[in-house]
PDB file of N, CA and C in Angstrom:
ATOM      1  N   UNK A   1     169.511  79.613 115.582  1.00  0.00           N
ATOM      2  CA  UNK A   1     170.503  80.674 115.756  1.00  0.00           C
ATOM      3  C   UNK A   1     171.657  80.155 116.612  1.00  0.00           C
ATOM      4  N   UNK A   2     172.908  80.830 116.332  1.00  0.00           N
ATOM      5  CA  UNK A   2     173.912  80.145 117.091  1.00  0.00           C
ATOM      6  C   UNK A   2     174.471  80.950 118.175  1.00  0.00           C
ATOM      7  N   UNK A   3     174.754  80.389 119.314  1.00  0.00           N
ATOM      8  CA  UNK A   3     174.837  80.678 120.529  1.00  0.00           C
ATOM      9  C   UNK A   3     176.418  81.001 120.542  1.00  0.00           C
ATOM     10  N   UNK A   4     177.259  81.715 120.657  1.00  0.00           N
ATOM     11  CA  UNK A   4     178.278  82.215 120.546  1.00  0.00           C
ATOM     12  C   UNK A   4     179.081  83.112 121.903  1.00  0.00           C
ATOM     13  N   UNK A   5     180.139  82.990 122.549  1.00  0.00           N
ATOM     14  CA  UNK A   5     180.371  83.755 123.633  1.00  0.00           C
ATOM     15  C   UNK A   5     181.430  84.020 123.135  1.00  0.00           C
ATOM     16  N   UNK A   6     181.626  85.481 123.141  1.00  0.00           N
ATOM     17  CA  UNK A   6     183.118  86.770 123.064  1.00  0.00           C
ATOM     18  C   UNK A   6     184.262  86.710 124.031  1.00  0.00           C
ATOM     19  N   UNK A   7     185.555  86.117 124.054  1.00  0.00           N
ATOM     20  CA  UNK A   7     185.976  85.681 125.029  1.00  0.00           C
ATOM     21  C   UNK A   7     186.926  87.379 125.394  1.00  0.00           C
ATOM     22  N   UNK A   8     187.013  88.089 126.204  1.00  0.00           N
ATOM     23  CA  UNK A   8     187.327  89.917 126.536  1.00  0.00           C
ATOM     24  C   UNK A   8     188.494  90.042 125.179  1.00  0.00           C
ATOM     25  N   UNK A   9     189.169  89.039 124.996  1.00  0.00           N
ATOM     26  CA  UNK A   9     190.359  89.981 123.859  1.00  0.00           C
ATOM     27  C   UNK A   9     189.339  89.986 122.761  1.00  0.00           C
ATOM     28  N   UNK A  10     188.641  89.119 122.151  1.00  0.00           N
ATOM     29  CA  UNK A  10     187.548  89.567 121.139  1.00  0.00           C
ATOM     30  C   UNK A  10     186.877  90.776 121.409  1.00  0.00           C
ATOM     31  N   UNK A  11     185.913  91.208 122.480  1.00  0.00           N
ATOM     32  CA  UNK A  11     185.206  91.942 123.100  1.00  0.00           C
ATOM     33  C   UNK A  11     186.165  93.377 122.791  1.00  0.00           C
ATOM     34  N   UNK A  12     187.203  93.307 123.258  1.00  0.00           N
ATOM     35  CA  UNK A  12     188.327  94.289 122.822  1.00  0.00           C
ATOM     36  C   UNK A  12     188.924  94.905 122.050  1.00  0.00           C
ATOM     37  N   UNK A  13     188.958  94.061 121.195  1.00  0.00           N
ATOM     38  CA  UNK A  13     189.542  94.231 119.753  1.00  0.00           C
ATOM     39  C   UNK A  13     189.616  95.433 119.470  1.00  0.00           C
ATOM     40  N   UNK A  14     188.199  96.035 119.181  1.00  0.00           N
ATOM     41  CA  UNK A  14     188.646  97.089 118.105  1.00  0.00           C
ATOM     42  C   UNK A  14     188.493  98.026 119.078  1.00  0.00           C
ATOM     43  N   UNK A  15     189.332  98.105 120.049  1.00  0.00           N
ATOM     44  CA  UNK A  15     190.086  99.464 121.117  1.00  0.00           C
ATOM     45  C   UNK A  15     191.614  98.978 120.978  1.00  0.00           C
ATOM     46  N   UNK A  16     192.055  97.861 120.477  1.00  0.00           N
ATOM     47  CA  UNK A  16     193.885  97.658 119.985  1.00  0.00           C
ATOM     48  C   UNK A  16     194.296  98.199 119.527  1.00  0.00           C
ATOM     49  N   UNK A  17     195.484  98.404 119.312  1.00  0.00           N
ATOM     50  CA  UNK A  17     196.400  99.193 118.291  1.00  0.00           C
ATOM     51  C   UNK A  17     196.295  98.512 116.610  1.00  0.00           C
ATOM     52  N   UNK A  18     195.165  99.194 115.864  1.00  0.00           N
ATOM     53  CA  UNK A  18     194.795  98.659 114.549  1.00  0.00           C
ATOM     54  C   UNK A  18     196.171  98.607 113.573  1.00  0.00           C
ATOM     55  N   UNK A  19     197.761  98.170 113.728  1.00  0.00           N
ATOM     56  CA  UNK A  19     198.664  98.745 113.162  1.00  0.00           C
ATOM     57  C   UNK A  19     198.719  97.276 112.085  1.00  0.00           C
ATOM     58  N   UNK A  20     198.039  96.110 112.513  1.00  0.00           N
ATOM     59  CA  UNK A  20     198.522  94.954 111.321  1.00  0.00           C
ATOM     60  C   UNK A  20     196.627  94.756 110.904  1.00  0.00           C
ATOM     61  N   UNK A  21     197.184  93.947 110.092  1.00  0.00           N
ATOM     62  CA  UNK A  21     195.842  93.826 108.976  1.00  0.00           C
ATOM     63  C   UNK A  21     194.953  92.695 109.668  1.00  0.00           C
ATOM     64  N   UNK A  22     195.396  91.438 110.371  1.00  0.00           N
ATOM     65  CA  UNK A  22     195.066  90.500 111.066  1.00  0.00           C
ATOM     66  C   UNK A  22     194.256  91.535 112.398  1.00  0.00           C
ATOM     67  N   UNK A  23     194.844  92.166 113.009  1.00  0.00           N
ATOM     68  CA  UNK A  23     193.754  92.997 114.004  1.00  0.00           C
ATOM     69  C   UNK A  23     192.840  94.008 113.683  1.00  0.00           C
ATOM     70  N   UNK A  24     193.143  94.022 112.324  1.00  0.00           N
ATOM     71  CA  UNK A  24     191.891  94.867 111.663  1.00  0.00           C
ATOM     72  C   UNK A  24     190.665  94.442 111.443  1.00  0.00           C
ATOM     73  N   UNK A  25     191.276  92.737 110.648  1.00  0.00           N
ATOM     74  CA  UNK A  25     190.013  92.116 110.251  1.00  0.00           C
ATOM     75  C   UNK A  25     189.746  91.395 111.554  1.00  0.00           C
ATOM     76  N   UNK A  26     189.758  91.129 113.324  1.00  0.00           N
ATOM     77  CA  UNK A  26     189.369  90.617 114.017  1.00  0.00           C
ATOM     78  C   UNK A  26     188.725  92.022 114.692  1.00  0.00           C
ATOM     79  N   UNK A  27     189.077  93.071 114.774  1.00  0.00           N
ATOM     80  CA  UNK A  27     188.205  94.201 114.836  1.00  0.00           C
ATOM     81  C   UNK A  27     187.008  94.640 114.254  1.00  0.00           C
ATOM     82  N   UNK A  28     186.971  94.128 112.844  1.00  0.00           N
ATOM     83  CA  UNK A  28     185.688  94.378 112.211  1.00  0.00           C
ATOM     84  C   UNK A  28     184.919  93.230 112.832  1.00  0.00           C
ATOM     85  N   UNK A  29     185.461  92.146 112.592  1.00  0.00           N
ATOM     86  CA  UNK A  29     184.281  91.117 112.990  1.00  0.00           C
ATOM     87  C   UNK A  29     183.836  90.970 113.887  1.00  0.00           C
ATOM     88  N   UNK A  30     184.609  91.718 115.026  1.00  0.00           N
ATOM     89  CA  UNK A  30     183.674  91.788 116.479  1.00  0.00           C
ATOM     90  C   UNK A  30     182.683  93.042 116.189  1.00  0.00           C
ATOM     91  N   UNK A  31     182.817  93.866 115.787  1.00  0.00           N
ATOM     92  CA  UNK A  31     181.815  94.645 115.201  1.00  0.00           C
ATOM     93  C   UNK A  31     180.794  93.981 114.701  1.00  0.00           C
ATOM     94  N   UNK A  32     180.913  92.972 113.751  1.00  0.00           N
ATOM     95  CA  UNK A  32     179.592  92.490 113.025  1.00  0.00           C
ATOM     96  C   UNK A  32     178.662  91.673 114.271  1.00  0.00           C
ATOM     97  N   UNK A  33     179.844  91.129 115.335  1.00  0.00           N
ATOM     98  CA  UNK A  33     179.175  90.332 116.047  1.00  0.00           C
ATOM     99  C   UNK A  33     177.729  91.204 116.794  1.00  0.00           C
ATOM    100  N   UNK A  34     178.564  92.497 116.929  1.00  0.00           N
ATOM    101  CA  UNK A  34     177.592  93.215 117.656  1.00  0.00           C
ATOM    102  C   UNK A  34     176.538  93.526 117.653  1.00  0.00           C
ATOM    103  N   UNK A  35     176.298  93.574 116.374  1.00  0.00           N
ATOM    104  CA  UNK A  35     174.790  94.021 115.468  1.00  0.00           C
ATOM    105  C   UNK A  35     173.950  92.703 115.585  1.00  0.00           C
ATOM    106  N   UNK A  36     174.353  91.286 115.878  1.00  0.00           N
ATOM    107  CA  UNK A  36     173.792  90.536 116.240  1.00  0.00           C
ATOM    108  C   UNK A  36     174.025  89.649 117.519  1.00  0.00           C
ATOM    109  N   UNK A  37     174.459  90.031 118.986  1.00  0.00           N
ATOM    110  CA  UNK A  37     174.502  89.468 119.922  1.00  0.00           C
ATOM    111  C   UNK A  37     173.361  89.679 120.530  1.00  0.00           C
ATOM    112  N   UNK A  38     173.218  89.132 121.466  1.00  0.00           N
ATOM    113  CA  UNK A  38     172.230  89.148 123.017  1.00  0.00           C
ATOM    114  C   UNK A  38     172.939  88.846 123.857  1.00  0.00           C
ATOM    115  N   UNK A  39     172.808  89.644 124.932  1.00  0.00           N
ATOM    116  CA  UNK A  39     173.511  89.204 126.451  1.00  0.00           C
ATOM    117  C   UNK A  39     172.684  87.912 126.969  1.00  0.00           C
ATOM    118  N   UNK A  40     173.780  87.214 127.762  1.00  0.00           N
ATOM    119  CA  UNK A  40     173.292  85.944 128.336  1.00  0.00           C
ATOM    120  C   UNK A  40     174.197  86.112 129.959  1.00  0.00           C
ATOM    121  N   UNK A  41     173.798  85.918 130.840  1.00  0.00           N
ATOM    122  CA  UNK A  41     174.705  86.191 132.209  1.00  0.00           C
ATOM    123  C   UNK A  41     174.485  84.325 132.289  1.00  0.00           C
ATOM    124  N   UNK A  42     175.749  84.082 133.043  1.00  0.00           N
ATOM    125  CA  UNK A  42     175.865  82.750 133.750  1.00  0.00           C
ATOM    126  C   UNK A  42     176.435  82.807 134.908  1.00  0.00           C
ATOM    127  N   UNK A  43     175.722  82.073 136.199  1.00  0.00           N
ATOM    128  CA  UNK A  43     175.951  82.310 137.443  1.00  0.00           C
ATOM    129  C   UNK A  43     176.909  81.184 137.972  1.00  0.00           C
ATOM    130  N   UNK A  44     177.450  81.743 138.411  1.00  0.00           N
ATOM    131  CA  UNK A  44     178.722  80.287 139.698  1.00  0.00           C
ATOM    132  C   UNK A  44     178.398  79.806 139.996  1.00  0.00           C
ATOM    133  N   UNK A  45     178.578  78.210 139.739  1.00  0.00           N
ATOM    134  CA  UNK A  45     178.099  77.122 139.819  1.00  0.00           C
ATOM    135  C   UNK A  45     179.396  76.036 140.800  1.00  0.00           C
ATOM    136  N   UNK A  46     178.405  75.514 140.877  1.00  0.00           N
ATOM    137  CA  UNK A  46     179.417  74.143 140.985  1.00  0.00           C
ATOM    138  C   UNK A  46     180.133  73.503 139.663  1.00  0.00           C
ATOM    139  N   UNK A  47     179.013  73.383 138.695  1.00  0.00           N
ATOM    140  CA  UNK A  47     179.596  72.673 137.496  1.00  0.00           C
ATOM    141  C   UNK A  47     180.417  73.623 136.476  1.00  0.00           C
ATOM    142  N   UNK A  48     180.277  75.002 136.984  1.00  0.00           N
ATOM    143  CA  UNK A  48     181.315  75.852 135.853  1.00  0.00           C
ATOM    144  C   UNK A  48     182.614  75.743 136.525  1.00  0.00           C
ATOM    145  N   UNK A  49     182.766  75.542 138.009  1.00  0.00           N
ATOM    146  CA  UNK A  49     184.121  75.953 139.172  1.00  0.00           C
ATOM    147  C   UNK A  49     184.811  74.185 138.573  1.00  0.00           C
ATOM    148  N   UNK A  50     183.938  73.013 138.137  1.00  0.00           N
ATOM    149  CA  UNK A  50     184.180  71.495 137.937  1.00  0.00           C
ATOM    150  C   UNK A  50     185.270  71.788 136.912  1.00  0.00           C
ATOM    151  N   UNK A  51     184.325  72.395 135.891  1.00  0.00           N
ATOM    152  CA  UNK A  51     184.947  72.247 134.391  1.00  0.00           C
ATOM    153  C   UNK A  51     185.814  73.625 134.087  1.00  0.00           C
ATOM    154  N   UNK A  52     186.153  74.427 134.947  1.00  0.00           N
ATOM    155  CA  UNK A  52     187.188  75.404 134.790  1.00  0.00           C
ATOM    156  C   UNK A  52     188.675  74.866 135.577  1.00  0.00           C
ATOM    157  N   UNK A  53     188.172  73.672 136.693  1.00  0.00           N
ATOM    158  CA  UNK A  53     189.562  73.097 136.838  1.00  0.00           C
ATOM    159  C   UNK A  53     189.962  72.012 135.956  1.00  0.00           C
ATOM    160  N   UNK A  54     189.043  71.010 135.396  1.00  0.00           N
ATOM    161  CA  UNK A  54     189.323  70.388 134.729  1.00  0.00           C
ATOM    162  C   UNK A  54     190.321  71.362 133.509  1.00  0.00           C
ATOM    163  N   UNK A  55     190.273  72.511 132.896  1.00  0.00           N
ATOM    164  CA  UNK A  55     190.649  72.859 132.074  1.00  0.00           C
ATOM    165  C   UNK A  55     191.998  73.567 132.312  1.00  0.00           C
ATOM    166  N   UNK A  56     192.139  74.031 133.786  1.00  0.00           N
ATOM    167  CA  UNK A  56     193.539  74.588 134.259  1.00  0.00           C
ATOM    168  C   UNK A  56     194.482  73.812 133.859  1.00  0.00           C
ATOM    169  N   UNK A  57     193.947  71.660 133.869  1.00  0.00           N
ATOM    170  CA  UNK A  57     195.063  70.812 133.966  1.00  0.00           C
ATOM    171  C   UNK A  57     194.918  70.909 132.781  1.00  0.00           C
ATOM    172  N   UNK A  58     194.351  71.584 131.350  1.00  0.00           N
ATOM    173  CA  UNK A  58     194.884  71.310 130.227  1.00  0.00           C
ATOM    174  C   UNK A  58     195.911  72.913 130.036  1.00  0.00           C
ATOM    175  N   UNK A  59     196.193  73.421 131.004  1.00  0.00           N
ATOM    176  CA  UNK A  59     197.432  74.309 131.228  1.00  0.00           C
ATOM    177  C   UNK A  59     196.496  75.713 130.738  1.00  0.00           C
ATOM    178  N   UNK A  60     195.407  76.096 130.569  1.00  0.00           N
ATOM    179  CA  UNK A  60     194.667  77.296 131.135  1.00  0.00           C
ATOM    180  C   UNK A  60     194.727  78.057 131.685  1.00  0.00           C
ATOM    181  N   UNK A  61     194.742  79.600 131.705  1.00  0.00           N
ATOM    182  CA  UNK A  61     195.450  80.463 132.502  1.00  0.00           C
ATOM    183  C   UNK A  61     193.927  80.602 133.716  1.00  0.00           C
ATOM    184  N   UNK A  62     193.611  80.949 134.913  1.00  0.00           N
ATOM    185  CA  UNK A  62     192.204  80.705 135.640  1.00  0.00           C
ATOM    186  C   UNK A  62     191.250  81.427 134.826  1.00  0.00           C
ATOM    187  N   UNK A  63     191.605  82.633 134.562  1.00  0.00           N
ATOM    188  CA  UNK A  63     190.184  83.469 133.991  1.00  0.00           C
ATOM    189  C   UNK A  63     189.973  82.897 132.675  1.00  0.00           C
ATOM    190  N   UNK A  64     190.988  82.152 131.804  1.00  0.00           N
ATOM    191  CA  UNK A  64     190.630  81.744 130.923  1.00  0.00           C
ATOM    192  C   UNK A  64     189.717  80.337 130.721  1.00  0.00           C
ATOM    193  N   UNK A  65     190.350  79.429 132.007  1.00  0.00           N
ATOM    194  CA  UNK A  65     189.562  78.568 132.457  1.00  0.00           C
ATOM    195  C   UNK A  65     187.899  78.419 132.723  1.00  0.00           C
ATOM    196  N   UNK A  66     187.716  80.084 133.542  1.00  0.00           N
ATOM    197  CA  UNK A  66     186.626  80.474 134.049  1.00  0.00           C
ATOM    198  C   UNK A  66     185.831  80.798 132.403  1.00  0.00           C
ATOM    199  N   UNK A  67     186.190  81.332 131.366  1.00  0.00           N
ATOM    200  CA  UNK A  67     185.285  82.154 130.615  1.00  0.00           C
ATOM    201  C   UNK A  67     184.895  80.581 129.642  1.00  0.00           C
ATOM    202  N   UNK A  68     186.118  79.682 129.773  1.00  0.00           N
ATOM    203  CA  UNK A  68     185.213  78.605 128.863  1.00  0.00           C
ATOM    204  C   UNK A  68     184.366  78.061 129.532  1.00  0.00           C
ATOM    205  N   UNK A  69     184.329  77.850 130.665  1.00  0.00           N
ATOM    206  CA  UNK A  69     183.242  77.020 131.370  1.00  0.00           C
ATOM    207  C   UNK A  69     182.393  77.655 131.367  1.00  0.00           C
ATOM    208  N   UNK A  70     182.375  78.882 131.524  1.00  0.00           N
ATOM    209  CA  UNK A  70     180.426  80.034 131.356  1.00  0.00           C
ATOM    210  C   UNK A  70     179.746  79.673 129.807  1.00  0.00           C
ATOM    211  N   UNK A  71     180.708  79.713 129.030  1.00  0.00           N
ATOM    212  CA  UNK A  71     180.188  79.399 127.653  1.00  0.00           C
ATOM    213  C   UNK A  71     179.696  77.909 127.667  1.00  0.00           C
ATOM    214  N   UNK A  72     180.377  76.988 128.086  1.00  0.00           N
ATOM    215  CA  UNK A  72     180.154  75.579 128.010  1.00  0.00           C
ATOM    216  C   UNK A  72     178.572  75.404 129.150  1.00  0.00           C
ATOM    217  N   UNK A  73     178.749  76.078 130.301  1.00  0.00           N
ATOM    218  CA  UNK A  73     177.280  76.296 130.764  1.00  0.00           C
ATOM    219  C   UNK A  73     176.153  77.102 130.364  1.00  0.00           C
ATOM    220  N   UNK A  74     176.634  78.063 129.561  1.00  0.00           N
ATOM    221  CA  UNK A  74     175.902  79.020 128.841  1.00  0.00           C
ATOM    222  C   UNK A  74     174.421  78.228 126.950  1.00  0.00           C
ATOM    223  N   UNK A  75     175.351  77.135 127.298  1.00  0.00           N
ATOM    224  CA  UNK A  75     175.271  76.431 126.456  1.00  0.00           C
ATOM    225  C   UNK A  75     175.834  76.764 124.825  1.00  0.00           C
ATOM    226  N   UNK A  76     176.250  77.754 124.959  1.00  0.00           N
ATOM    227  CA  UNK A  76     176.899  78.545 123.982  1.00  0.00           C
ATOM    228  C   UNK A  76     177.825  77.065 122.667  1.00  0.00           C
ATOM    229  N   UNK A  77     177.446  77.533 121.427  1.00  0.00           N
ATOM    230  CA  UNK A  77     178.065  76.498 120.613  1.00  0.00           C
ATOM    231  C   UNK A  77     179.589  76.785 119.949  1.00  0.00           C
ATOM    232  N   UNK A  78     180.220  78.329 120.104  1.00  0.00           N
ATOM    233  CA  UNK A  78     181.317  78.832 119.550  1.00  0.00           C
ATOM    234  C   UNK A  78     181.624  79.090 120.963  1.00  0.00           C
ATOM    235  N   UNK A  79     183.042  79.260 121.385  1.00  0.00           N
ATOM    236  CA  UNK A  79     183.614  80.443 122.009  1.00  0.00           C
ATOM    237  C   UNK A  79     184.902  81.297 121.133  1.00  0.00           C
ATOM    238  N   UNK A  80     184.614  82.408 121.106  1.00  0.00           N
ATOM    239  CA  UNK A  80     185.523  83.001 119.691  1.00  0.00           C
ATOM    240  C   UNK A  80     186.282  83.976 121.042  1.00  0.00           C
ATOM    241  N   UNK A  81     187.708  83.915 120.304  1.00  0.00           N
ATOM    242  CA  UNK A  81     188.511  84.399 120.778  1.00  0.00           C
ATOM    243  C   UNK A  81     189.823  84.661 120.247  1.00  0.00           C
ATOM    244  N   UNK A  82     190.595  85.703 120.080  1.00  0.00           N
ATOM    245  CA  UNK A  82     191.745  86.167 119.346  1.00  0.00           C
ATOM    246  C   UNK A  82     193.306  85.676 119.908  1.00  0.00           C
ATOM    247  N   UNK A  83     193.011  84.741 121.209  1.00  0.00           N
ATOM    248  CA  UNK A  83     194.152  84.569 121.817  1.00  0.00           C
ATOM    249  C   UNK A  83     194.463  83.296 121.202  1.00  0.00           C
ATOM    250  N   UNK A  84     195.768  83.281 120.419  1.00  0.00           N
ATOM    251  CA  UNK A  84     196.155  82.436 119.827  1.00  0.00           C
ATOM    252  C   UNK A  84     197.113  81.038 120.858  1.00  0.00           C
ATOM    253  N   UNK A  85     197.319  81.707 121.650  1.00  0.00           N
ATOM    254  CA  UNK A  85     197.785  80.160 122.721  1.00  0.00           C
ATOM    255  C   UNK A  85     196.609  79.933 123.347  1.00  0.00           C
ATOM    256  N   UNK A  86     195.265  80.156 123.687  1.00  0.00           N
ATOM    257  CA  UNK A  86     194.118  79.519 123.656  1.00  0.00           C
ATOM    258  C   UNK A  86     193.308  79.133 122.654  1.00  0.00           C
ATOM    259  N   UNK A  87     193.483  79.450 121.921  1.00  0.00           N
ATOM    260  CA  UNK A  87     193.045  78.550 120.598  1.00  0.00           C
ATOM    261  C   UNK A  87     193.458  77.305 120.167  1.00  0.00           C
ATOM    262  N   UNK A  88     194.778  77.567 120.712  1.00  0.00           N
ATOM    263  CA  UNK A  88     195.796  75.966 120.377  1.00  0.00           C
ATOM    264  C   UNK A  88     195.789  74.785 121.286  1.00  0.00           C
ATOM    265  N   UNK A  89     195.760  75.561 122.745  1.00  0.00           N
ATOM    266  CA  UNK A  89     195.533  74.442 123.913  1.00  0.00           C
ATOM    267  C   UNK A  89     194.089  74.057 123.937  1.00  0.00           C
ATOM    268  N   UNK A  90     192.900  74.915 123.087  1.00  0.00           N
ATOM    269  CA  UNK A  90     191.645  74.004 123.362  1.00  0.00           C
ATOM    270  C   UNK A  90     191.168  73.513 121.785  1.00  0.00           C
ATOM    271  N   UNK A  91     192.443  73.058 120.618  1.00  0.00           N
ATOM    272  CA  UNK A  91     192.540  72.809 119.749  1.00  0.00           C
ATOM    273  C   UNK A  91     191.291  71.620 119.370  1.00  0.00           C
ATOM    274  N   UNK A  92     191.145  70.623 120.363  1.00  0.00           N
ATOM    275  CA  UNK A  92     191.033  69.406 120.602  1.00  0.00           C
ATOM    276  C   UNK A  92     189.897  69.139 121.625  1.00  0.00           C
ATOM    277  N   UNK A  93     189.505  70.525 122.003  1.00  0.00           N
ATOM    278  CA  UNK A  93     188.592  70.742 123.629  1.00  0.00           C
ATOM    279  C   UNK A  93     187.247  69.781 122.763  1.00  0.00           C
ATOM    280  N   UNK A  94     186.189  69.014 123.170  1.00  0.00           N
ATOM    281  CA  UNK A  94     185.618  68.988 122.814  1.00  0.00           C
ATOM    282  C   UNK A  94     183.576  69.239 123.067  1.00  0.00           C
ATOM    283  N   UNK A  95     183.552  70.321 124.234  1.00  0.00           N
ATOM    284  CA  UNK A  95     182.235  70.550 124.882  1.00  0.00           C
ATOM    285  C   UNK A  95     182.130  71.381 123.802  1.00  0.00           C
ATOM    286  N   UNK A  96     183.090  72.392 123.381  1.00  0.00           N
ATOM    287  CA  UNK A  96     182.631  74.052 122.554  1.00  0.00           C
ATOM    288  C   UNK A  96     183.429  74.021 121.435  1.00  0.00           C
ATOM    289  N   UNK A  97     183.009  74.575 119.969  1.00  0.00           N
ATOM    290  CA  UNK A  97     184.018  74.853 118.895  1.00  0.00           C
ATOM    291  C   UNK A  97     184.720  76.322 119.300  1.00  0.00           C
ATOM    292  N   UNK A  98     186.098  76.196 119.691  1.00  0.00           N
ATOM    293  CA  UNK A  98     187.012  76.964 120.014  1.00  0.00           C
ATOM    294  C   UNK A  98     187.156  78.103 118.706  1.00  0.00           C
ATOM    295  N   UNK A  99     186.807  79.354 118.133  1.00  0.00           N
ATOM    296  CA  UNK A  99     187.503  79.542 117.156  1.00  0.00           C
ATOM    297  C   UNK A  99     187.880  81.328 116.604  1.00  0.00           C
ATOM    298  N   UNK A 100     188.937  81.545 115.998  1.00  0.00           N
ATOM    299  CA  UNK A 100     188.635  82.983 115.735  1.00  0.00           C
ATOM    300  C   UNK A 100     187.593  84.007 115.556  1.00  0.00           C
ATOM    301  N   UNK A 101     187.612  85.125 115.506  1.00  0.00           N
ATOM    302  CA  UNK A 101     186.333  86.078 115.317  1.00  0.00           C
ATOM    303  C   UNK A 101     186.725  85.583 113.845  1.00  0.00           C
ATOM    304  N   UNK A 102     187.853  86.273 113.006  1.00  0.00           N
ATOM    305  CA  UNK A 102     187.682  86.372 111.642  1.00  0.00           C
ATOM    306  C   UNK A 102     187.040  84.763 110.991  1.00  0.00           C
ATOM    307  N   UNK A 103     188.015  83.912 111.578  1.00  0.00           N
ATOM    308  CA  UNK A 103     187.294  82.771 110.771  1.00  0.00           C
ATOM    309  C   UNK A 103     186.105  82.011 111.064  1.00  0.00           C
ATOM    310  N   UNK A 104     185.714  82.378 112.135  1.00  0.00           N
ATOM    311  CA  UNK A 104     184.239  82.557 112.752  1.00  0.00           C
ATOM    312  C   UNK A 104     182.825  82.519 111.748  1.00  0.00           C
ATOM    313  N   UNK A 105     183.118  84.670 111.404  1.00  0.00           N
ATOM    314  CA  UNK A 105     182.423  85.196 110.247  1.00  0.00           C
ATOM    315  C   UNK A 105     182.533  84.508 108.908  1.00  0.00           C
ATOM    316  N   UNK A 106     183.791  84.084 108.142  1.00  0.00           N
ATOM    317  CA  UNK A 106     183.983  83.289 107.015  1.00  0.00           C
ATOM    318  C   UNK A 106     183.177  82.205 107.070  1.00  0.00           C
ATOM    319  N   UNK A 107     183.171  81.476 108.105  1.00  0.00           N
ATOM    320  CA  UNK A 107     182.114  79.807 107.866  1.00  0.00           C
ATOM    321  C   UNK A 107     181.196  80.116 107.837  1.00  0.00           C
ATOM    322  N   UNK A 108     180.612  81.221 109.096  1.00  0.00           N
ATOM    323  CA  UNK A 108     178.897  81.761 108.987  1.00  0.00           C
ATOM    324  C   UNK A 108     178.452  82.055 107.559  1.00  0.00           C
ATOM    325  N   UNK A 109     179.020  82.743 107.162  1.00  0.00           N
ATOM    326  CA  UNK A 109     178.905  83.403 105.371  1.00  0.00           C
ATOM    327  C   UNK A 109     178.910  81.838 104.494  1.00  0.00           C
ATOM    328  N   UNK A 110     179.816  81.100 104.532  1.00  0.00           N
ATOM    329  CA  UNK A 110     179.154  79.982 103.716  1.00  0.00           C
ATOM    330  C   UNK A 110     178.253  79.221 104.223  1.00  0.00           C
ATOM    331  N   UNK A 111     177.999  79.047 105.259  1.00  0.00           N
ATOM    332  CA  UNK A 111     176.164  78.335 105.658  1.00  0.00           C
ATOM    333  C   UNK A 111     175.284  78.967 104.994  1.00  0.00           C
ATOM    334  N   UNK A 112     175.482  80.499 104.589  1.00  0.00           N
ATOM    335  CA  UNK A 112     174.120  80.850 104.524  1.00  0.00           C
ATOM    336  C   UNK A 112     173.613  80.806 103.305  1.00  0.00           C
TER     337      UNK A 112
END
């Protein structure tokens, strides 16, 4: 099973203003996520505070810094997230596959 962390604008989604079709379909798919998550808590570390600065210098906003490193300690194999200038600056990241909710659900569906 794959280990996956909701980065809050995913988590959010479908409380946005549903007015374009792109936040519709990242609204549903956090929905689908739901029907199959489990909570996982990750505690402050030394090695999440390491690798959340390492990631500031790849120009990271802090909390955004902070939520990849919980996933990357979480051991988590996705971090899905709708913010499109974090998607781009961790284009290349290589601890976690960085990637949309919608296109997330699309690859899951052809594995199976």
């Amino acid at each position: 099973m794959k280990k996956v962390y909701l980065d809050n604008c995913t988590f959010n989604r479908p409380f946005d203003a549903q007015e374009s079709v792109e936040v519709k379909f990242e609204a549903e798919a956090k929905i689908q996520f739901k029907k199959k998550v489990a909570e996982l808590k990750v505690a402050e570390c030394k090695k999440v505070i390491e690798e959340a600065l390492k990631l500031q210098n790849l120009g990271l906003k802090s909390k955004d810094a902070l939520h990849v490193a919980c996933a990357v300690k979480a051991g988590a194999d996705y971090f899905i997230t709708t913010d499109k200038e974090l998607l781009k600056k961790l284009r290349g990241y290589n601890h976690i596959l960085v990637v949309n909710p919608v296109n997330f659900l699309m690859d899951s569906e052809e594995v199976q």
